[in-house]
Protein backbone atom coordinates (compact mmCIF):
# COMPACT_ATOMS: atom_id res chain seq x y z
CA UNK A 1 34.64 -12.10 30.31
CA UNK A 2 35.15 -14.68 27.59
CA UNK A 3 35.97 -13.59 24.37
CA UNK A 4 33.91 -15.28 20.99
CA UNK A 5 36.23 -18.30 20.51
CA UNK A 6 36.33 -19.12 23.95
CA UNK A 7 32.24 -19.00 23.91
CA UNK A 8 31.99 -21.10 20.45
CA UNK A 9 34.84 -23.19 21.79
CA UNK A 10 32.75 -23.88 25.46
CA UNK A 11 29.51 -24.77 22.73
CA UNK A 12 31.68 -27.11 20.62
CA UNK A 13 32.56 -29.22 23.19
CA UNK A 14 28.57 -29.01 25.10
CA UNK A 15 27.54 -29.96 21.30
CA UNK A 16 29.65 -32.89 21.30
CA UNK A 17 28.99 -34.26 25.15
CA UNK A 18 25.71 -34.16 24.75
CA UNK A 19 24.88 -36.63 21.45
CA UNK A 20 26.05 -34.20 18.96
CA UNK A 21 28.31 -35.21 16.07
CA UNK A 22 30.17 -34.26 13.19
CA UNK A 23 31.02 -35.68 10.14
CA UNK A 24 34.01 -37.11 9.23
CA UNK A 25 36.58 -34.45 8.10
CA UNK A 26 33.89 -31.76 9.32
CA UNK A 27 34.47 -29.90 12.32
CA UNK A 28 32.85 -26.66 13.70
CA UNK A 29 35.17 -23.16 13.89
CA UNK A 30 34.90 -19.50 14.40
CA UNK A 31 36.53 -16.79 12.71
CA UNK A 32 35.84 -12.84 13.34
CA UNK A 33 35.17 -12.64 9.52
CA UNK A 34 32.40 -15.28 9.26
CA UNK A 35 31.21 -15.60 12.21
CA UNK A 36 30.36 -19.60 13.58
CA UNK A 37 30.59 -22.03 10.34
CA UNK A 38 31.08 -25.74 9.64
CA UNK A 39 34.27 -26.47 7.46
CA UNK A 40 36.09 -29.13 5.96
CA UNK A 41 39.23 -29.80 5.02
CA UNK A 42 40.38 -29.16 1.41
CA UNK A 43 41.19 -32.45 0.46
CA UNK A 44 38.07 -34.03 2.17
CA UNK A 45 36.56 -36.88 0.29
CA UNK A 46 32.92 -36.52 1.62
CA UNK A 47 30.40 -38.49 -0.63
CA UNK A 48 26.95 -36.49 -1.48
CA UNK A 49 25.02 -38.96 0.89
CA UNK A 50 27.82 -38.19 4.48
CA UNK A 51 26.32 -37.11 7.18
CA UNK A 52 27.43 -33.62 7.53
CA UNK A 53 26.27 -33.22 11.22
CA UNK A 54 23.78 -34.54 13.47
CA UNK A 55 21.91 -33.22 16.33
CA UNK A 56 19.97 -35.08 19.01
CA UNK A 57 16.45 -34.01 19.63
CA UNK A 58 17.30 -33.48 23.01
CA UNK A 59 19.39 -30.41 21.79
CA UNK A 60 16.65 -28.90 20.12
CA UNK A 61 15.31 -25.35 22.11
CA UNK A 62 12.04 -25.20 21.19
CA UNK A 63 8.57 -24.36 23.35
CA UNK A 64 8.53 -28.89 23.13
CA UNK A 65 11.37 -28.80 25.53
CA UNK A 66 9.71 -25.45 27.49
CA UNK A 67 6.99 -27.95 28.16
CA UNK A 68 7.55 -30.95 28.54
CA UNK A 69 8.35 -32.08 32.09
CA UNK A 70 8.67 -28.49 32.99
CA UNK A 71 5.51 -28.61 35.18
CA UNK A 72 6.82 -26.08 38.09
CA UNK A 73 7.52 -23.48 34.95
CA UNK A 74 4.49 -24.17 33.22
CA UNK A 75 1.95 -23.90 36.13
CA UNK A 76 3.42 -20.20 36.95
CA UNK A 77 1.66 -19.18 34.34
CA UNK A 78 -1.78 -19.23 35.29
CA UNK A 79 -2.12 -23.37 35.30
CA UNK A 80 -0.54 -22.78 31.72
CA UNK A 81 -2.87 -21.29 30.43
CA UNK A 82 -1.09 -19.16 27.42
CA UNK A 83 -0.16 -19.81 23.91
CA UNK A 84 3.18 -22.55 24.22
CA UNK A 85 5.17 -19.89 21.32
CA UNK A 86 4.87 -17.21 24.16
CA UNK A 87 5.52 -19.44 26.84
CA UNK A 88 8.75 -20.85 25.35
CA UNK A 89 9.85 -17.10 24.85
CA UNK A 90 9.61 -16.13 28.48
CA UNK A 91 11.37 -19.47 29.00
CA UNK A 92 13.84 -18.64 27.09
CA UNK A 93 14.53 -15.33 28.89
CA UNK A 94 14.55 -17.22 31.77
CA UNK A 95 17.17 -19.57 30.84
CA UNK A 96 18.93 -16.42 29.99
CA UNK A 97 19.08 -14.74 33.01
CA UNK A 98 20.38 -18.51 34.87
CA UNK A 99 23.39 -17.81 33.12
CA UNK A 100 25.83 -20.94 33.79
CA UNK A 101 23.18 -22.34 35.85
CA UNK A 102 21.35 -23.37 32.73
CA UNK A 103 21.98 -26.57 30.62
CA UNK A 104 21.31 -24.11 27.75
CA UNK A 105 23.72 -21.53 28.31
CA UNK A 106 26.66 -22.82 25.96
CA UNK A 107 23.72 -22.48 23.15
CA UNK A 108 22.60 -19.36 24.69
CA UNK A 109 25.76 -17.60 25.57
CA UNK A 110 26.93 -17.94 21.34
CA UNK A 111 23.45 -16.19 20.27
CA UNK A 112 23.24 -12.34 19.22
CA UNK A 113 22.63 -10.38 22.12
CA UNK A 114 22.37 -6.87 22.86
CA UNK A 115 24.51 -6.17 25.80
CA UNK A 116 27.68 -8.48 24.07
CA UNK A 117 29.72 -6.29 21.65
CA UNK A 118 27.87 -8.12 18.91
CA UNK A 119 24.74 -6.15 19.02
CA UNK A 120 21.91 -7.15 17.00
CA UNK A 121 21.86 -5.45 13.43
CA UNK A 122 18.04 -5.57 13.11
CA UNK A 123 15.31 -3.19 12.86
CA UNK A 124 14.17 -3.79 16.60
CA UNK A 125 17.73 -2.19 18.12
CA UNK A 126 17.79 0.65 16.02
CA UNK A 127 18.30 3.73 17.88
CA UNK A 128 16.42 6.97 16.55
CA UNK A 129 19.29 7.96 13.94
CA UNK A 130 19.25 4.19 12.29
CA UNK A 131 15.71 4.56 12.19
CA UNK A 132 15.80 7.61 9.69
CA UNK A 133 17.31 5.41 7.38
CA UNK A 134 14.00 3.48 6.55
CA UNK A 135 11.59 6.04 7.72
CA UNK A 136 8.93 5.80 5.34
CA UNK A 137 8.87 2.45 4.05
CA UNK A 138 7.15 -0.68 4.67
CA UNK A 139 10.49 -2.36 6.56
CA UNK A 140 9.71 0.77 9.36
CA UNK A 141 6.05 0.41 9.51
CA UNK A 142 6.36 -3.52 9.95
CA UNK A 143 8.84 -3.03 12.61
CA UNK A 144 6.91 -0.94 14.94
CA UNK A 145 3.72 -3.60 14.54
CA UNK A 146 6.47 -6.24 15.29
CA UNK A 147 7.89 -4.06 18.24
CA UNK A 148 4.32 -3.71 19.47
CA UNK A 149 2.97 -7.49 18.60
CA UNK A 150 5.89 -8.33 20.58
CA UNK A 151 5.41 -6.31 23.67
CA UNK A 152 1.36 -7.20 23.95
CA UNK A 153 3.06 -10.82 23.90
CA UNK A 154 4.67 -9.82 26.98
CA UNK A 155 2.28 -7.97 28.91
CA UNK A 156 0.17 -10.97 28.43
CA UNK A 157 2.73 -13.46 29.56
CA UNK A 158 3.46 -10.91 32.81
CA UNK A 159 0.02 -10.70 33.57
CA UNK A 160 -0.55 -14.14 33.36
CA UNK A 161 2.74 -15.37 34.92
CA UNK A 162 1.92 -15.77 39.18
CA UNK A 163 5.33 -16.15 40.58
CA UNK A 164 8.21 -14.40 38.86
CA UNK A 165 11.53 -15.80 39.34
CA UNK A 166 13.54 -13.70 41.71
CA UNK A 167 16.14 -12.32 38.77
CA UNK A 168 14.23 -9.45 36.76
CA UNK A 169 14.19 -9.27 32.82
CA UNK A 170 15.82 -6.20 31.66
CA UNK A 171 13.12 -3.94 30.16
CA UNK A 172 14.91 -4.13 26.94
CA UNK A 173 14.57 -7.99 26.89
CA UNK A 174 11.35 -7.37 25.40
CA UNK A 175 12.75 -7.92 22.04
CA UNK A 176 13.93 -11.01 22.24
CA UNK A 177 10.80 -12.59 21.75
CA UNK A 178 12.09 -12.98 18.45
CA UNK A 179 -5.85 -8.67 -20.51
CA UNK A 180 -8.45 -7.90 -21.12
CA UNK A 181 -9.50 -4.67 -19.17
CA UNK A 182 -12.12 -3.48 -17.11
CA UNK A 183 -13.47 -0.01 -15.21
CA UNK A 184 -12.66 -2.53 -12.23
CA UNK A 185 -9.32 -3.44 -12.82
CA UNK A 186 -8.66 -0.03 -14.64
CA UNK A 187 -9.87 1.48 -11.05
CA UNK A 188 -7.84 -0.95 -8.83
CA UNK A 189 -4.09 -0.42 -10.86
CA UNK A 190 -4.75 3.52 -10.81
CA UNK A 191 -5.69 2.85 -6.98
CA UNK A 192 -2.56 0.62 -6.44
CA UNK A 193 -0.57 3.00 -8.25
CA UNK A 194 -1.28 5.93 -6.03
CA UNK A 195 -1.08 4.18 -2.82
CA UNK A 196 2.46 3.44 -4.10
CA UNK A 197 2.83 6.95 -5.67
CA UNK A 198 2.38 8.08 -2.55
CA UNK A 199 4.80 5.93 -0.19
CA UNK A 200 7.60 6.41 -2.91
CA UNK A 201 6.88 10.41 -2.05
CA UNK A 202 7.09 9.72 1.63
CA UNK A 203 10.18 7.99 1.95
CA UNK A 204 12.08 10.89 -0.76
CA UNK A 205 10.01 13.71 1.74
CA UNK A 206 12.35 11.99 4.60
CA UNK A 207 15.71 12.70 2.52
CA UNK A 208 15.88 16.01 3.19
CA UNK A 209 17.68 15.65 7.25
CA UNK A 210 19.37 12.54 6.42
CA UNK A 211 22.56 11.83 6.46
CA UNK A 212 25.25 12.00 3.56
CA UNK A 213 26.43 8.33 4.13
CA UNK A 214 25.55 5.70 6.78
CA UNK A 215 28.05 6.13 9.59
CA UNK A 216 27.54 2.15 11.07
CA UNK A 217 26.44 -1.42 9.87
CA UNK A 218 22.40 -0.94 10.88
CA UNK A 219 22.81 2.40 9.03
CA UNK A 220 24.45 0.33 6.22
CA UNK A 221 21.86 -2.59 5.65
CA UNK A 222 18.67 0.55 6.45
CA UNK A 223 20.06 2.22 3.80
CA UNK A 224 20.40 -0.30 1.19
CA UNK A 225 17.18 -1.21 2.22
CA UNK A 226 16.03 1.81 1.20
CA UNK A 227 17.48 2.20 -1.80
CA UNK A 228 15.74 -0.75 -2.53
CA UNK A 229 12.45 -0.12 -2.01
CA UNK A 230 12.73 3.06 -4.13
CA UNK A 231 13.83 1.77 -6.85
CA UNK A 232 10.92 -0.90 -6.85
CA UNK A 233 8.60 1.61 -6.00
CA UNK A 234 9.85 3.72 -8.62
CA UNK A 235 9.98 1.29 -11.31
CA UNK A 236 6.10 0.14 -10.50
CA UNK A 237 4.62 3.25 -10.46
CA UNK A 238 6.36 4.18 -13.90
CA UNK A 239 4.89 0.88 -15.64
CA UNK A 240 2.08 1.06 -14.26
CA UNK A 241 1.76 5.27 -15.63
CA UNK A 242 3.36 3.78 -18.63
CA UNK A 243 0.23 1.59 -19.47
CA UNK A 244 -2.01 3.93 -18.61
CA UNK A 245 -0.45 6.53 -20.46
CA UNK A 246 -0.63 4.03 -23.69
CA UNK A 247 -4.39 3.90 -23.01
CA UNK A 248 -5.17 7.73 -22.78
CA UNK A 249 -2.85 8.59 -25.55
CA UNK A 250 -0.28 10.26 -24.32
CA UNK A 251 2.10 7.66 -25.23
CA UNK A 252 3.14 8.74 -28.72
CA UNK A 253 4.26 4.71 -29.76
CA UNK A 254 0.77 3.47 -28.26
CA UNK A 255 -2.96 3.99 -29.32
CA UNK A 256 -5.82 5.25 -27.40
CA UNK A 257 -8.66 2.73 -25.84
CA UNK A 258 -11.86 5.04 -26.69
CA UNK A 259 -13.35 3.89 -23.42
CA UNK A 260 -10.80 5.76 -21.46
CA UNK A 261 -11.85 9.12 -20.75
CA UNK A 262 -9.59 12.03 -19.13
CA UNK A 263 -10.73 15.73 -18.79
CA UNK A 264 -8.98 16.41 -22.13
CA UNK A 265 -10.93 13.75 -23.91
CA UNK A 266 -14.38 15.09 -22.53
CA UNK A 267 -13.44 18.57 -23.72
CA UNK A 268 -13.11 17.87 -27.53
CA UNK A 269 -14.87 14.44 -28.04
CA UNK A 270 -18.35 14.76 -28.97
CA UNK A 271 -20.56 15.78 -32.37
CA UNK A 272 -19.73 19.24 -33.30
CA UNK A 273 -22.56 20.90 -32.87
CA UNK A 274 -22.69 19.41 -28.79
CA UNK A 275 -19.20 20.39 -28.03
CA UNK A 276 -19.41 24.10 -29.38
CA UNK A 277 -22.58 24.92 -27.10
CA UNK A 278 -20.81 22.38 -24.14
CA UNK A 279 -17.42 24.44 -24.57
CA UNK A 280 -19.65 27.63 -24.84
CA UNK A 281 -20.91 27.01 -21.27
CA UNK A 282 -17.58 27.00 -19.56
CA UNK A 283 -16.12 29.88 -21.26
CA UNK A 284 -19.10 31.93 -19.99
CA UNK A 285 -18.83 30.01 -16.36
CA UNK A 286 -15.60 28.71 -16.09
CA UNK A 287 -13.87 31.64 -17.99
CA UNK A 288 -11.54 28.58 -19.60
CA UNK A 289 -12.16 25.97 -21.48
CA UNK A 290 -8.55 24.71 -21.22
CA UNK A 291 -8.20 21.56 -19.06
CA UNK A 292 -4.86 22.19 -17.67
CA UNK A 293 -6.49 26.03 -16.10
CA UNK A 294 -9.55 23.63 -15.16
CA UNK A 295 -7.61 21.42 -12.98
CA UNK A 296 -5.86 23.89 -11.39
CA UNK A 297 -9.22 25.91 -10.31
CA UNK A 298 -10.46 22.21 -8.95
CA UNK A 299 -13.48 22.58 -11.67
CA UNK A 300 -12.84 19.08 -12.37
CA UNK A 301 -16.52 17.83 -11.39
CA UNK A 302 -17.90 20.76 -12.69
CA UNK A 303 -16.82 20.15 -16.13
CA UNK A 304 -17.93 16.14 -16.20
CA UNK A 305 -20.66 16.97 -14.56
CA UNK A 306 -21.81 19.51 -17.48
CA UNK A 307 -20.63 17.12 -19.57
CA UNK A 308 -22.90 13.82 -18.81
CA UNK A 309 -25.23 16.79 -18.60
CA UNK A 310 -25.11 17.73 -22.30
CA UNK A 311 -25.24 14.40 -23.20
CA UNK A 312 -28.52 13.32 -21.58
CA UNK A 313 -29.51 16.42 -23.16
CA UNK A 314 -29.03 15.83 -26.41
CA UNK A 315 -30.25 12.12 -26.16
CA UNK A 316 -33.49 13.46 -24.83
CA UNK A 317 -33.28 16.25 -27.45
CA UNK A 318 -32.37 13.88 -30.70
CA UNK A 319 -35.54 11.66 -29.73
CA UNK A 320 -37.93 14.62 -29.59
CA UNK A 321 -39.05 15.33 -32.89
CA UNK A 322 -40.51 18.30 -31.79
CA UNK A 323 -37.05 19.74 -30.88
CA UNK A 324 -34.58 21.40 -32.92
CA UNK A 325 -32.06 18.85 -32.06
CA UNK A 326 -34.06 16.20 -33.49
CA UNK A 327 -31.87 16.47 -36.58
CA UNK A 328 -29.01 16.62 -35.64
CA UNK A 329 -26.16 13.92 -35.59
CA UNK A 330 -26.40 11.12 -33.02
CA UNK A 331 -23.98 10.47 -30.04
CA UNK A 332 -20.89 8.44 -31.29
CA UNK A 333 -22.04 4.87 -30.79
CA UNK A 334 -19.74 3.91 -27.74
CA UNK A 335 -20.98 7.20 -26.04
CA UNK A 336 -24.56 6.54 -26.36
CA UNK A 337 -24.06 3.11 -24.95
CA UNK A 338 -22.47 4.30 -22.37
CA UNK A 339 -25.22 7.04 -21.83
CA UNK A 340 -28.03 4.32 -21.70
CA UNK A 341 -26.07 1.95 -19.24
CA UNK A 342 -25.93 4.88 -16.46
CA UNK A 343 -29.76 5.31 -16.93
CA UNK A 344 -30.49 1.67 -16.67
CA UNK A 345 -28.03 1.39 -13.65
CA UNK A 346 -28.61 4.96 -11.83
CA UNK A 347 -32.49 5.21 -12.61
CA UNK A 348 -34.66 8.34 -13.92
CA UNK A 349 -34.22 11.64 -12.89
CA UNK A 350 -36.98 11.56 -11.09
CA UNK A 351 -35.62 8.05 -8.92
CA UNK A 352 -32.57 10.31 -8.09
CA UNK A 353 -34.08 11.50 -4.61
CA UNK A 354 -34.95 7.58 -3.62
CA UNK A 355 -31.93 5.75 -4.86
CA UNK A 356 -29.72 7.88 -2.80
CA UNK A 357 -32.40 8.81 0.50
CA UNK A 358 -29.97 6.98 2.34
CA UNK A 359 -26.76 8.75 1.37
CA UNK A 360 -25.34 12.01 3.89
CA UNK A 361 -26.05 14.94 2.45
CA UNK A 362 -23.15 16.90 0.51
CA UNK A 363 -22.37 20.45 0.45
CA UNK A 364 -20.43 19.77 -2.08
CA UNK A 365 -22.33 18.48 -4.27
CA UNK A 366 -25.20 20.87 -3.32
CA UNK A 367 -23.16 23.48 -4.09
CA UNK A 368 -21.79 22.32 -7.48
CA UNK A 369 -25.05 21.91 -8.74
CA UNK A 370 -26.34 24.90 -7.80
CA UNK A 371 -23.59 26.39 -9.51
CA UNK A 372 -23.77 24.70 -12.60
CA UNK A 373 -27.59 25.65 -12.79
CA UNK A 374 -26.61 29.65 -12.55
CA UNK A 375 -23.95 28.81 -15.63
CA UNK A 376 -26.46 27.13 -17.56
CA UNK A 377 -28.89 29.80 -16.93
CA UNK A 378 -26.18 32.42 -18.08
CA UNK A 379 -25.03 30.72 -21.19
CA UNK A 380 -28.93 30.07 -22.57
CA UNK A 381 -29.49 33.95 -21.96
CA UNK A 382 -26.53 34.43 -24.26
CA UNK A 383 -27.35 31.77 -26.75
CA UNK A 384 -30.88 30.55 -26.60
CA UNK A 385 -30.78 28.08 -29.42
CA UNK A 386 -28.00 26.25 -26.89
CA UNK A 387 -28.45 22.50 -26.02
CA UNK A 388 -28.69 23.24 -22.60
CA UNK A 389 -31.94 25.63 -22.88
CA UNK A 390 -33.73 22.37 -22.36
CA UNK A 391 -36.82 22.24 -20.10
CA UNK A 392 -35.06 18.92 -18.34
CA UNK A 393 -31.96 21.03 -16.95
CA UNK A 394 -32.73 21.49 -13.98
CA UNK A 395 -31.25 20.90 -10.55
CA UNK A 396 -32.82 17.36 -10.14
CA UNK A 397 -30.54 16.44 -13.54
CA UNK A 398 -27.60 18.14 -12.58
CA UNK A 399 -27.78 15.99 -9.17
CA UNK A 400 -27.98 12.95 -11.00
CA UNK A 401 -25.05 14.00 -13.18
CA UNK A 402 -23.08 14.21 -10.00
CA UNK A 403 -23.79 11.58 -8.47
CA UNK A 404 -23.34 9.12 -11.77
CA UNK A 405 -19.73 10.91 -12.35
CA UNK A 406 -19.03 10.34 -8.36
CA UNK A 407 -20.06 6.95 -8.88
CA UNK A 408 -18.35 6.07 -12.10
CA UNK A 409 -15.20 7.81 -11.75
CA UNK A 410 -11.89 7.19 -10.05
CA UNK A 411 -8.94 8.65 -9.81
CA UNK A 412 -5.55 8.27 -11.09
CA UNK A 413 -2.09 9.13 -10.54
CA UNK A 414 -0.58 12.54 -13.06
CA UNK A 415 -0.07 11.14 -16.17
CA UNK A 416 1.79 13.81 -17.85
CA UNK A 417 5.52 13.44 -15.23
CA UNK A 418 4.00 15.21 -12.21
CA UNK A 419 3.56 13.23 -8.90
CA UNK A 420 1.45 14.23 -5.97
CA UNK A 421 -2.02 14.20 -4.53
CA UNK A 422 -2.41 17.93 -6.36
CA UNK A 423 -2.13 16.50 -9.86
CA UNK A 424 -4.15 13.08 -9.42
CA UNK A 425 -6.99 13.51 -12.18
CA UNK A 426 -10.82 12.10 -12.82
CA UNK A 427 -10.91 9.11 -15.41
CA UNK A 428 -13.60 7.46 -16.59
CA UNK A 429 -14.39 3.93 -18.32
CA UNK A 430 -17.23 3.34 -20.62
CA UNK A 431 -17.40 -0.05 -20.33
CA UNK A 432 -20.76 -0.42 -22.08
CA UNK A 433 -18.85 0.86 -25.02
CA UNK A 434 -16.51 -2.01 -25.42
């Protein structure tokens, strides 16, 4: 069996018999340490414009040369007809398995292949233990389309191909064919930010049965790989919390965008007299009115639902002189705005059951209206003079609550340094306020 200088040495000389040529003072070696490489001597005087090397078109390995004049190959596969990059590949394998019968095999014989001692170091010829090195991120995920791109490739070639040449491709030959901000773009980064929230979890979930240190080259490269893509994950997701952090508040160096609403905003933003009989409702349904209990009871839709509630309320409430609200202060201005762009956009109450005939029913939401009716009915027992003791609370506006908070809000990745699906929250954006 020849060894690698012999094999580079048997190329160097097809190379040169064949209309290839080196420069003058540059010659072609092989060393263990860097594998095949041109070189020159050290006192060389090459000029920027020398030719370095030269190779014939002839020499070129492409599908061109898989095709041309190559009829008896070509017309095995179904009179040729099959994409020429596929075609050159299963010429290629066939070259392969001539061995020294093929003009190619100098070129051939010097390339990576996996039964040499020079195995390839890619994600294709990992075994299951290299693969547990980059479980989890993209570089797996894009391997096993590759893998599977690949073989569909060759089942169509095989199925296509009429008379196979009498030497039979190894199974495992298969792998050689080788600022200004918007709800929108508020929506899309917290939606971009989860996504990668999420694979950053994945690959960490994976940590737990792998190894303490890479015990081979594949393992080597997977696991800088790796490392890689966690720290870019990592780094994303945090400036990406960062901003958004900076627009709800919680960053201590940044101020608050007013349009931005989380489920601690709703709870304390509001006139005074709406947010004590608001507040008043989920301490008699809720039991809590403290956002951090709320989330973890998944009352999250409850509460903004109550919420945009109250506040068509008290709009309808304000403009009836007849009411006992009628006097009291207005909605801040960005609120109100925001009020009158979901009833322009969602309809009246009373459009509710047309505008969304077409949508599946939800128990869910069924359900959470029905319950918010029995808390409203509770509270206005307790405190008759409440906002919500208003002849329009009724199931048909609690509906359209729903469905305008389902509609309007998205969520977004913990903001306060918890990750995980179980501490995403509800924002909203009032972009009529801006």
């Amino acid at each position: 069996m020849e060894n690698q200088e012999d094999r580079f040495e048997t190329f160097r000389t097809w190379f040169l018999d064949n209309g290839g040529v080196f420069g003058k003072d540059v010659d072609l070696q092989y060393e263990p340490a860097r594998g095949l490489h041109l070189c020159t001597s050290s006192d060389s005087a090459l000029q920027s414009n020398d030719c370095i090397v030269s190779c014939p078109r002839s020499l070129t390995l492409s599908s061109i040369n898989a095709v041309e004049g190559n009829d008896a190959f070509v017309n095995r596969f179904d009179n040729g007809a099959i994409p020429s990059l596929i075609l050159f590949r299963f010429y290629l394998v066939e070259q392969y398995q001539l061995g020294r019968l093929s003009f190619w095999w100098p070129y051939i014989n010097i390339l990576p292949n996996p039964l040499t001692e020079h195995p390839f170091e890619t994600p294709l010829y990992y075994n299951d233990e290299d693969m547990r090195w980059i479980r989890g991120t993209s570089l797996e995920h894009s391997t096993r389309k590759m893998e599977e791109s690949w073989r569909q490739e060759h089942a169509e070639g095989l199925h296509r191909l009429q008379h196979i040449h009498h030497h039979r491709y190894p199974c495992s030959n298969t792998e050689l064919f080788a600022s200004s901000m918007t709800r929108n773009k508020l929506h899309t980064a917290c939606a971009i930010a989860m996504i990668l929230q999420k694979q950053y979890l994945d690959i960490l979930a994976k940590n737990v049965d792998l190894p303490a240190w890479p015990k081979n080259a594949r393992q080597f490269y997977a696991a800088r790989y790796r490392r890689g893509q966690i720290m870019i994950l990592q780094a994303v997701v945090q400036s990406v919390i960062t901003n958004l952090q900076g627009l709800t508040g919680l960053d201590p160096d940044g101020s608050r965008d007013r349009r931005v609403l989380r489920l601690d905003h709703v709870l304390k933003a509001g006139p005074r007299d709406f947010l004590s009989d608001f507040r008043a409702l989920l301490h008699v349904g809720l039991g809590t009115r403290n956002a951090d209990r709320i989330q973890q009871r998944g009352s999250v839709d409850t509460v903004f639902t109550l919420w945009l509630c109250g506040l068509r309320l008290w709009t309808l409430a304000t403009a009836d002189t007849n009411h006992s609200l009628s006097v009291r202060a207005e909605l801040p201005t960005r609120t109100a705005q925001w009020v009158s762009f979901v009833c322009k956009t969602y309809g009246q109450v009373s459009e509710i059951g047309r505008r969304w005939a077409t949508m599946p029913a939800s128990n869910e939401g069924e359900s959470l209206v029905e319950g918010c009716l029995s808390m409203i009915q509770v509270a206005t027992v307790k405190n008759p003079q409440s906002l919500y003791n208003h002849p329009a609370a009724t199931s048909g506006l609690l509906l359209w609550c729903f469905r305008v908070i389902l509609e309007e809000s998205f969520m977004c990745p913990g903001l306060e340094g918890q990750a995980g699906e179980e501490n995403d929250e509800i924002m909203l954006f009032l972009e009529q306020g801006a």
